[in-house]
PDB file of N, CA and C in Angstrom:
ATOM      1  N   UNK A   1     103.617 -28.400 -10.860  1.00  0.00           N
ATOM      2  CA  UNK A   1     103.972 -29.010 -12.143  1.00  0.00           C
ATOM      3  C   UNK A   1     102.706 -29.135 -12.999  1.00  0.00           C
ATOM      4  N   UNK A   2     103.238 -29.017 -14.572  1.00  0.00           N
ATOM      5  CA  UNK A   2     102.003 -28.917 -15.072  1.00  0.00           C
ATOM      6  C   UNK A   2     101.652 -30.441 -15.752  1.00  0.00           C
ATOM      7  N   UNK A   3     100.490 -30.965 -14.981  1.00  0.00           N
ATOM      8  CA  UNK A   3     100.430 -32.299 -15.730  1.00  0.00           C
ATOM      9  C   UNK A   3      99.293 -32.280 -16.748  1.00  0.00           C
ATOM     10  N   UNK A   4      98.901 -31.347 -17.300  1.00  0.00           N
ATOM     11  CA  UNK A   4      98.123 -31.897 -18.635  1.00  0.00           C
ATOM     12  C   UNK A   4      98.696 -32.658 -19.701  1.00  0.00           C
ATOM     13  N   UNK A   5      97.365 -33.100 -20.416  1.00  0.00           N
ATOM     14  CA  UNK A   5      98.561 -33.914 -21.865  1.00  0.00           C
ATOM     15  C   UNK A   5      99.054 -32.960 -22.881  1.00  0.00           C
ATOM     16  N   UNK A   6      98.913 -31.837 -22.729  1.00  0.00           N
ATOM     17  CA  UNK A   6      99.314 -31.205 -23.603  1.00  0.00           C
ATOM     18  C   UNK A   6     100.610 -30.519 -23.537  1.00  0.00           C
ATOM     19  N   UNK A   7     100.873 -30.455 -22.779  1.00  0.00           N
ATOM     20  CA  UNK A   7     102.250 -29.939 -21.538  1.00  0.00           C
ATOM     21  C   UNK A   7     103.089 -31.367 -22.629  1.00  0.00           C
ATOM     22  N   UNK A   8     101.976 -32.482 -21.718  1.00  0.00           N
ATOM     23  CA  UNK A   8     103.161 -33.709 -22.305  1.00  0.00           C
ATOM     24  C   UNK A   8     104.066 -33.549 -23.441  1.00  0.00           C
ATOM     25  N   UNK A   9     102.610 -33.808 -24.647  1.00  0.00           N
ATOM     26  CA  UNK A   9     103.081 -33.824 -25.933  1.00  0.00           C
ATOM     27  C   UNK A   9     103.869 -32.652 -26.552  1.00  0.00           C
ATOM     28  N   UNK A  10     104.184 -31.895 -25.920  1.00  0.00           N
ATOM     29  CA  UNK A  10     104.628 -30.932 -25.872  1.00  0.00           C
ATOM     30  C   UNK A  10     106.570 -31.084 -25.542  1.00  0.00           C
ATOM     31  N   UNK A  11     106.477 -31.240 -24.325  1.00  0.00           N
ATOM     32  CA  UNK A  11     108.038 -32.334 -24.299  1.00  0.00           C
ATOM     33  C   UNK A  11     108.512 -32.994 -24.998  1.00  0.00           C
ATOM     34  N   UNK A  12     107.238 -34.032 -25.445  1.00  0.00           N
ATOM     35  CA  UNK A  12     108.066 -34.912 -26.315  1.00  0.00           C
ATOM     36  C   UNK A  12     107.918 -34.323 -27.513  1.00  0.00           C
ATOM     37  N   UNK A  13     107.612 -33.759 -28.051  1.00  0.00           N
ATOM     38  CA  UNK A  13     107.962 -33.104 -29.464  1.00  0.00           C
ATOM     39  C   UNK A  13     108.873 -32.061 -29.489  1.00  0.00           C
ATOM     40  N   UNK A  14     109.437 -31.828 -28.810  1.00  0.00           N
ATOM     41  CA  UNK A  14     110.467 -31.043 -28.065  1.00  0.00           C
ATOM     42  C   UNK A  14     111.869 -32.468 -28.087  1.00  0.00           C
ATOM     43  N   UNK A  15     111.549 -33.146 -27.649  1.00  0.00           N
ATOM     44  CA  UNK A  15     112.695 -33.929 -27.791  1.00  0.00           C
ATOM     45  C   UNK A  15     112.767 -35.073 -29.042  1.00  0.00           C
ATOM     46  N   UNK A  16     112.029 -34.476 -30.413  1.00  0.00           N
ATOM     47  CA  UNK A  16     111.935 -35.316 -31.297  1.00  0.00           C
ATOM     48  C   UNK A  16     110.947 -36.667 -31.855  1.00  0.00           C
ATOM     49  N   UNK A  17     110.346 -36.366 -31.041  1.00  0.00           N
ATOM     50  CA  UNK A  17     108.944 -37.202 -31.009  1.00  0.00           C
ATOM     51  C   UNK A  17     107.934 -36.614 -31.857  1.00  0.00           C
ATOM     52  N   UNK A  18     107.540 -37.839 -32.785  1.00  0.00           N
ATOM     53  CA  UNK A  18     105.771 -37.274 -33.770  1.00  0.00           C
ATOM     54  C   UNK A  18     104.985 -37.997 -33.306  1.00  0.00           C
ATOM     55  N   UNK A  19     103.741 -37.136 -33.985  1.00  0.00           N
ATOM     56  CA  UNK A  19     102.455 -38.078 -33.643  1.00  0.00           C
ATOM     57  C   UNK A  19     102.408 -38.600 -35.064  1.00  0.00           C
ATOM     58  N   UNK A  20     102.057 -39.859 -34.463  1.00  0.00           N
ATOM     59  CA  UNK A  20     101.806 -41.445 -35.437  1.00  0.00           C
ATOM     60  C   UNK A  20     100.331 -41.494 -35.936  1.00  0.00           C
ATOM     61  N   UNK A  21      99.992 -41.721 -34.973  1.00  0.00           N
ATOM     62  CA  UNK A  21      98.316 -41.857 -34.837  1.00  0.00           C
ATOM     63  C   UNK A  21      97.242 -41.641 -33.433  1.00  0.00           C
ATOM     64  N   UNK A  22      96.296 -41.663 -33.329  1.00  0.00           N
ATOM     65  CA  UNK A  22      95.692 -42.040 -32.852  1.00  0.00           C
ATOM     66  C   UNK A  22      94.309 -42.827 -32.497  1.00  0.00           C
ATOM     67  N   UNK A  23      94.215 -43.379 -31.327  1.00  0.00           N
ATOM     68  CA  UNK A  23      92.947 -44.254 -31.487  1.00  0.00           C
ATOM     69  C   UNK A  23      91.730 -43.713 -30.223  1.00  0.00           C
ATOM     70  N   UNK A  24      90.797 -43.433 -30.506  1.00  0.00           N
ATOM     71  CA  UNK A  24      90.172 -43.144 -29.396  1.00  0.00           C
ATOM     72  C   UNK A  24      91.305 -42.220 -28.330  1.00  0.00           C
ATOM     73  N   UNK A  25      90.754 -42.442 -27.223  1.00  0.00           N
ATOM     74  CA  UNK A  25      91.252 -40.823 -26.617  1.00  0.00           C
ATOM     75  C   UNK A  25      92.776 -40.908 -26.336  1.00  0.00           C
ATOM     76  N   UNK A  26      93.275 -41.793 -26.979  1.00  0.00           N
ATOM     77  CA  UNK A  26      95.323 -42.486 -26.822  1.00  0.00           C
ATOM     78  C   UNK A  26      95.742 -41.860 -28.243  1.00  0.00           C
ATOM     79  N   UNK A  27      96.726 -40.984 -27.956  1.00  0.00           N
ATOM     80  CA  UNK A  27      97.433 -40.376 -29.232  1.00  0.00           C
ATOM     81  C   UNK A  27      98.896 -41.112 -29.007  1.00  0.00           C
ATOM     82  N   UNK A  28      99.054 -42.048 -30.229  1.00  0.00           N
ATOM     83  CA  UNK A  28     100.679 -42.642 -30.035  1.00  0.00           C
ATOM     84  C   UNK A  28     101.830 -41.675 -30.659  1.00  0.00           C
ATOM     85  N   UNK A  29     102.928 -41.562 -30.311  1.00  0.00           N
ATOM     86  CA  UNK A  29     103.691 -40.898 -30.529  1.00  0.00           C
ATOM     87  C   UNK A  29     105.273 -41.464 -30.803  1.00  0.00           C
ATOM     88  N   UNK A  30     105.833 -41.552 -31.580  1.00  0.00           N
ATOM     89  CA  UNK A  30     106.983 -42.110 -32.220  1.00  0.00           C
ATOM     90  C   UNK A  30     108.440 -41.340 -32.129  1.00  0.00           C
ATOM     91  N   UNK A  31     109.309 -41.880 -31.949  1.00  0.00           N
ATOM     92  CA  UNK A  31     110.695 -40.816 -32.408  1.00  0.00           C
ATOM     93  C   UNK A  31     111.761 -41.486 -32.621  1.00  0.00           C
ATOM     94  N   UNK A  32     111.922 -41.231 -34.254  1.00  0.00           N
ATOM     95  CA  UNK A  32     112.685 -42.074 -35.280  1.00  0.00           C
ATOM     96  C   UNK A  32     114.102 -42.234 -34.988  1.00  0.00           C
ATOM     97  N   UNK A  33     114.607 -41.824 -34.009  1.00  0.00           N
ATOM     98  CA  UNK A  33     116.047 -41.318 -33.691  1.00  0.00           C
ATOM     99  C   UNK A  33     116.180 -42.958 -32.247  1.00  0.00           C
ATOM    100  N   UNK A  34     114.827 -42.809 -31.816  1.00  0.00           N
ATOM    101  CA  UNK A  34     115.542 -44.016 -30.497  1.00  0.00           C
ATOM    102  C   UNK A  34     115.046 -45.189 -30.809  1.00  0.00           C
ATOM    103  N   UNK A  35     113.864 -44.628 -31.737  1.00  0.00           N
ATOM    104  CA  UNK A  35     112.682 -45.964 -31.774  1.00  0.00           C
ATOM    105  C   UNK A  35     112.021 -46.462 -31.109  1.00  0.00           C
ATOM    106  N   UNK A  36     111.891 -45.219 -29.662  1.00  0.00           N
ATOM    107  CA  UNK A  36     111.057 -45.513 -28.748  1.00  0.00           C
ATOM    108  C   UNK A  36     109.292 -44.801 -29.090  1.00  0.00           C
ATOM    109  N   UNK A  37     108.354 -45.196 -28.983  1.00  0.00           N
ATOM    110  CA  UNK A  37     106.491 -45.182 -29.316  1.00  0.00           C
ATOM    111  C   UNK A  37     106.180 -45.173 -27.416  1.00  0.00           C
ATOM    112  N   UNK A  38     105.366 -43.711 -27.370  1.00  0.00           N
ATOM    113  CA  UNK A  38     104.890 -43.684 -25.850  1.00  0.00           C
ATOM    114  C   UNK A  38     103.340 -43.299 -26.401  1.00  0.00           C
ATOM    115  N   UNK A  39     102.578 -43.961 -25.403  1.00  0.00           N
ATOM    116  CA  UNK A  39     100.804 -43.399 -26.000  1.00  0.00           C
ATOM    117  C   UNK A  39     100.369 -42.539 -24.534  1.00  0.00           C
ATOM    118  N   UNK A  40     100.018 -41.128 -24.940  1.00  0.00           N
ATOM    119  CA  UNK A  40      99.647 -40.559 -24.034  1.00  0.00           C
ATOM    120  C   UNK A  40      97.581 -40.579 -24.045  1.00  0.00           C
ATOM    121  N   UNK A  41      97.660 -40.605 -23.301  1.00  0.00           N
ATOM    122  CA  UNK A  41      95.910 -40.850 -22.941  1.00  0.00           C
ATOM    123  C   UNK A  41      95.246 -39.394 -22.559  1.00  0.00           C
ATOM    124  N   UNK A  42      94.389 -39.063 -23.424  1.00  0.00           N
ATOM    125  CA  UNK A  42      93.977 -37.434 -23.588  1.00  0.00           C
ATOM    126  C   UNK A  42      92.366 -37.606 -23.275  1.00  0.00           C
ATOM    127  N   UNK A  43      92.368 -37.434 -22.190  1.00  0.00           N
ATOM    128  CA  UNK A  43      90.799 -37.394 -21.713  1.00  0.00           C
ATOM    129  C   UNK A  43      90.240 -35.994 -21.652  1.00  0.00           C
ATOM    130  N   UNK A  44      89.605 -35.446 -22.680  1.00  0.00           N
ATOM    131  CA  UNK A  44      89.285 -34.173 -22.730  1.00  0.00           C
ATOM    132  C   UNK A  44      90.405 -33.106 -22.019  1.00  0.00           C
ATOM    133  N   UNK A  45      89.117 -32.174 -20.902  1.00  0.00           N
ATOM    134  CA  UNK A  45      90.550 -31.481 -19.997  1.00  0.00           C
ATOM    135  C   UNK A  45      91.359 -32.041 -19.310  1.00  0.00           C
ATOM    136  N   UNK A  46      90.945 -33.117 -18.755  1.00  0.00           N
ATOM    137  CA  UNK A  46      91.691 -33.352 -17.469  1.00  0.00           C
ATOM    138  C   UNK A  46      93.221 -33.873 -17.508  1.00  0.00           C
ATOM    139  N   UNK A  47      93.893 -33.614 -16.047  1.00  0.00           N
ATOM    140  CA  UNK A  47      94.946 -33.372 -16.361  1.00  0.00           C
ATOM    141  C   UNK A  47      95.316 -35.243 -15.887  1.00  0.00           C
ATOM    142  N   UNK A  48      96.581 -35.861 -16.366  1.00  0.00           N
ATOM    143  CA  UNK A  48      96.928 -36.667 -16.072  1.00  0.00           C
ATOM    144  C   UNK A  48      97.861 -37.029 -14.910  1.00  0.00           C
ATOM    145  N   UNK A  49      97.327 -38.021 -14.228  1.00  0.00           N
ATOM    146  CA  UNK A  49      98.042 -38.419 -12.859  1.00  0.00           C
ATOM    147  C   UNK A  49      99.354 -38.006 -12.892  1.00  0.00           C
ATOM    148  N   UNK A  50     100.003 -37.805 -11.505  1.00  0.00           N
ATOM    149  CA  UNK A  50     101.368 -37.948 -11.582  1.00  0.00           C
ATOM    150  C   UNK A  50     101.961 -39.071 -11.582  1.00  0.00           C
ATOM    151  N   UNK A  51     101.997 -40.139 -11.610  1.00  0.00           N
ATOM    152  CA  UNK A  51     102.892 -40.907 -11.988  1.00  0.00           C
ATOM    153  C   UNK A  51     102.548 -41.733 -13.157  1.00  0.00           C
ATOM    154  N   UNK A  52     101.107 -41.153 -13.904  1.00  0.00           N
ATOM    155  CA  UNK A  52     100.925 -41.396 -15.528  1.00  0.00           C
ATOM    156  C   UNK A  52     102.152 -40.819 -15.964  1.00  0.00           C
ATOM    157  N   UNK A  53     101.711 -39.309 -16.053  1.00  0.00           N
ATOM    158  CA  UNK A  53     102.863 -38.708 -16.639  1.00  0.00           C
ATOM    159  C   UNK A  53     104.652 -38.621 -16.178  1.00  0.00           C
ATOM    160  N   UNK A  54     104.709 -39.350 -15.137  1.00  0.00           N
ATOM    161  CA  UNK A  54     106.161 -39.128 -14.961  1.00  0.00           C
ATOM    162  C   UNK A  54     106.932 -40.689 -15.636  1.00  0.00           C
ATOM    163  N   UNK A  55     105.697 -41.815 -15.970  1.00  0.00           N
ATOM    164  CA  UNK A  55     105.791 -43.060 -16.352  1.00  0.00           C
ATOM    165  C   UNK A  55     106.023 -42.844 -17.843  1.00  0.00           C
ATOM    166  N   UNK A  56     105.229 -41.895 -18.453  1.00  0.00           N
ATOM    167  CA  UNK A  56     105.027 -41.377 -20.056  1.00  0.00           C
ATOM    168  C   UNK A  56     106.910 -41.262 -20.476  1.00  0.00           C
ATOM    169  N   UNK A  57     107.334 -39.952 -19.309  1.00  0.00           N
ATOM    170  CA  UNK A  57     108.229 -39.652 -19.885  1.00  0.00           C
ATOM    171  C   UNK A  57     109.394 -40.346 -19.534  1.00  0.00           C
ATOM    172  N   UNK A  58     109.202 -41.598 -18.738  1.00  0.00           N
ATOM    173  CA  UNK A  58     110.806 -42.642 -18.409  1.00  0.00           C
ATOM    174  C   UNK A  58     110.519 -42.964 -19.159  1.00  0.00           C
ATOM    175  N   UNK A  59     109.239 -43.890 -19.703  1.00  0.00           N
ATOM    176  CA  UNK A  59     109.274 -44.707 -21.068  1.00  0.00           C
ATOM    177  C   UNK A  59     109.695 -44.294 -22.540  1.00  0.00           C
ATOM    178  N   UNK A  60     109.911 -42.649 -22.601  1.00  0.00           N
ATOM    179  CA  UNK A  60     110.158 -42.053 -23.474  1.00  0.00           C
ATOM    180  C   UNK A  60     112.158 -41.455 -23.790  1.00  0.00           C
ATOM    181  N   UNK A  61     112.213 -41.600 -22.345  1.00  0.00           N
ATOM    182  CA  UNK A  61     114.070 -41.679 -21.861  1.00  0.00           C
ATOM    183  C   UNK A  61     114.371 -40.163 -21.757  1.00  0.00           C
ATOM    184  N   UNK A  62     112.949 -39.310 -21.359  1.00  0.00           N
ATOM    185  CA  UNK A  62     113.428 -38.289 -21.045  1.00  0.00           C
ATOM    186  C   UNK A  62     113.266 -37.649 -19.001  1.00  0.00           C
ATOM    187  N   UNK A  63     114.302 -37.218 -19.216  1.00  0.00           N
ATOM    188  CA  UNK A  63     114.650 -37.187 -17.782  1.00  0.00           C
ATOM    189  C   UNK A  63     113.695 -36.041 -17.034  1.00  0.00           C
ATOM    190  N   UNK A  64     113.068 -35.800 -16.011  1.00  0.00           N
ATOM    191  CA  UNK A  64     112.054 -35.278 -15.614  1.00  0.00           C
ATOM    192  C   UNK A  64     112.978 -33.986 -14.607  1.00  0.00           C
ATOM    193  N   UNK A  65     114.285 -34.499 -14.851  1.00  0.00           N
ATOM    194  CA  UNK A  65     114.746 -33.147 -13.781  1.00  0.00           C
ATOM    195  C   UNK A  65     115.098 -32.115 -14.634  1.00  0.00           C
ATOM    196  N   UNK A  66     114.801 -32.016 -15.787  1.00  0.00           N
ATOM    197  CA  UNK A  66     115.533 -31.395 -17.233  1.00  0.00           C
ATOM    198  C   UNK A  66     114.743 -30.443 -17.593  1.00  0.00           C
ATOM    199  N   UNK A  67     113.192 -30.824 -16.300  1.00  0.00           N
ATOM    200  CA  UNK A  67     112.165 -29.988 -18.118  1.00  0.00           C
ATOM    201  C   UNK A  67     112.280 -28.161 -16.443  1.00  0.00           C
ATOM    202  N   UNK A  68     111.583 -27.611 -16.955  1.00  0.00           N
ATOM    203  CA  UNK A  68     111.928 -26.303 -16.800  1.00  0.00           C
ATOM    204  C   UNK A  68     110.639 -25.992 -15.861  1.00  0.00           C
TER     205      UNK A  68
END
């Protein structure tokens, strides 16, 4: 599985999610449809934990058996 953040943000803009802002190495991300805001944490390359990212995308209400 691919856990970079870019993979991430990638999903979620895929399921209707923008980027809002960001602050230091946390890019927040919004989607006007649930009104749910998830902040993914972008540390240069590295890739993010697995259960960062599998936490990113429950908090976001997207289902992890879905993505491809």
């Amino acid at each position: 599985m691919n856990l970079s953040p870019g993979y991430l943000i990638k999903i979620l803009e895929q399921n209707g999610f923008i980027f809002k802002h960001s602050k230091g190495s946390h890019q927040l991300y919004y989607n006007p449809v649930n009104f749910k805001t998830v902040i993914v944490p972008v540390h240069g390359g590295k890739d993010l934990k697995k259960g960062t990212f599998l936490s990113i995308l429950k908090q976001a209400g997207i289902d992890k058996d879905k993505l491809s």
